[in-house]
Protein backbone atom coordinates (compact mmCIF):
# COMPACT_ATOMS: atom_id res chain seq x y z
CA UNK A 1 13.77 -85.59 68.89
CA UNK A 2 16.66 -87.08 70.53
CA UNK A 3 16.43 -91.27 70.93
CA UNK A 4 19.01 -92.47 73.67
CA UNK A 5 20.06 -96.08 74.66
CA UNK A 6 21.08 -96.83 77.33
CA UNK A 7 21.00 -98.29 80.58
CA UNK A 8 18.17 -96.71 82.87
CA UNK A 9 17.20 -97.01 86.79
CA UNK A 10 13.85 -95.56 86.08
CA UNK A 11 12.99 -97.19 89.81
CA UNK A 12 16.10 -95.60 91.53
CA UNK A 13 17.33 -99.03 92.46
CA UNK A 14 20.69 -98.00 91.97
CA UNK A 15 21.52 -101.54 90.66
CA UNK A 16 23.18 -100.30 87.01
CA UNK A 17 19.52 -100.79 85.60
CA UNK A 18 18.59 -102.00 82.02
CA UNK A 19 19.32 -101.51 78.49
CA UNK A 20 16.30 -99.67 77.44
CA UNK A 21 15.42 -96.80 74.43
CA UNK A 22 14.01 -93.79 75.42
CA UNK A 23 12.89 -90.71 73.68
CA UNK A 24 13.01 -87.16 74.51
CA UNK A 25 13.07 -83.92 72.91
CA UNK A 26 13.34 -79.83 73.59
CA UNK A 27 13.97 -80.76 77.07
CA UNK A 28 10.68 -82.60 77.65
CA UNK A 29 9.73 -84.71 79.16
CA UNK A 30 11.07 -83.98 82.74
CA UNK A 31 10.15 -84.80 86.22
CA UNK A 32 10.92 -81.69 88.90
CA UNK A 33 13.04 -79.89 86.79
CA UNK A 34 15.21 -83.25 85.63
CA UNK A 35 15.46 -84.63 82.50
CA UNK A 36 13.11 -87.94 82.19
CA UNK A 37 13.20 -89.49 78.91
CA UNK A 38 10.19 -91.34 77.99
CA UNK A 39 11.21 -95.01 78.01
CA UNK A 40 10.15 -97.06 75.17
CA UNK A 41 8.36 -101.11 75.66
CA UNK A 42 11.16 -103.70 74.64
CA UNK A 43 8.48 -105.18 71.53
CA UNK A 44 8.35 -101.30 70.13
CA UNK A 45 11.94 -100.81 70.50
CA UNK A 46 12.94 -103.88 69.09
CA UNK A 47 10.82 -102.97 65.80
CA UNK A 48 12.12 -99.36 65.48
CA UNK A 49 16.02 -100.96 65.91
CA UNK A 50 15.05 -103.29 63.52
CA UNK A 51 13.09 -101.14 61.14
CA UNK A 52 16.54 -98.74 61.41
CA UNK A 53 18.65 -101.52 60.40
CA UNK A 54 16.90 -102.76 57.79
CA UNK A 55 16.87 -99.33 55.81
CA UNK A 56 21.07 -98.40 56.63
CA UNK A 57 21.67 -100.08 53.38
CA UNK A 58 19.47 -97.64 51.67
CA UNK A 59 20.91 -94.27 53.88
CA UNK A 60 24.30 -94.64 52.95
């Protein structure tokens, strides 16, 4: 599992899109043949960054 951050145009606006987190992993999920990471809600991806931070001190 592979967790990417980044910005993302998931609506093809072509307008830089936002900062989101997405997920994906053994080359799913994708849409026709193209790589679609699964894009993760702001509230859940603020806990998970946080949750990460919080235990650093602990992985080093």
């Amino acid at each position: 599992m592979v967790l990417i951050y980044g910005h993302y145009d998931h609506k093809h606006e072509y307008n830089g899109g936002t900062k989101e987190l997405g997920v994906h992993w053994d080359g799913y999920p994708q849409s026709r043949g193209i790589l679609s990471p699964c894009v993760i809600l702001a509230n859940t991806r603020n806990a998970m960054l946080s949750g990460l931070l919080h235990q650093l001190p602990t992985l080093q």
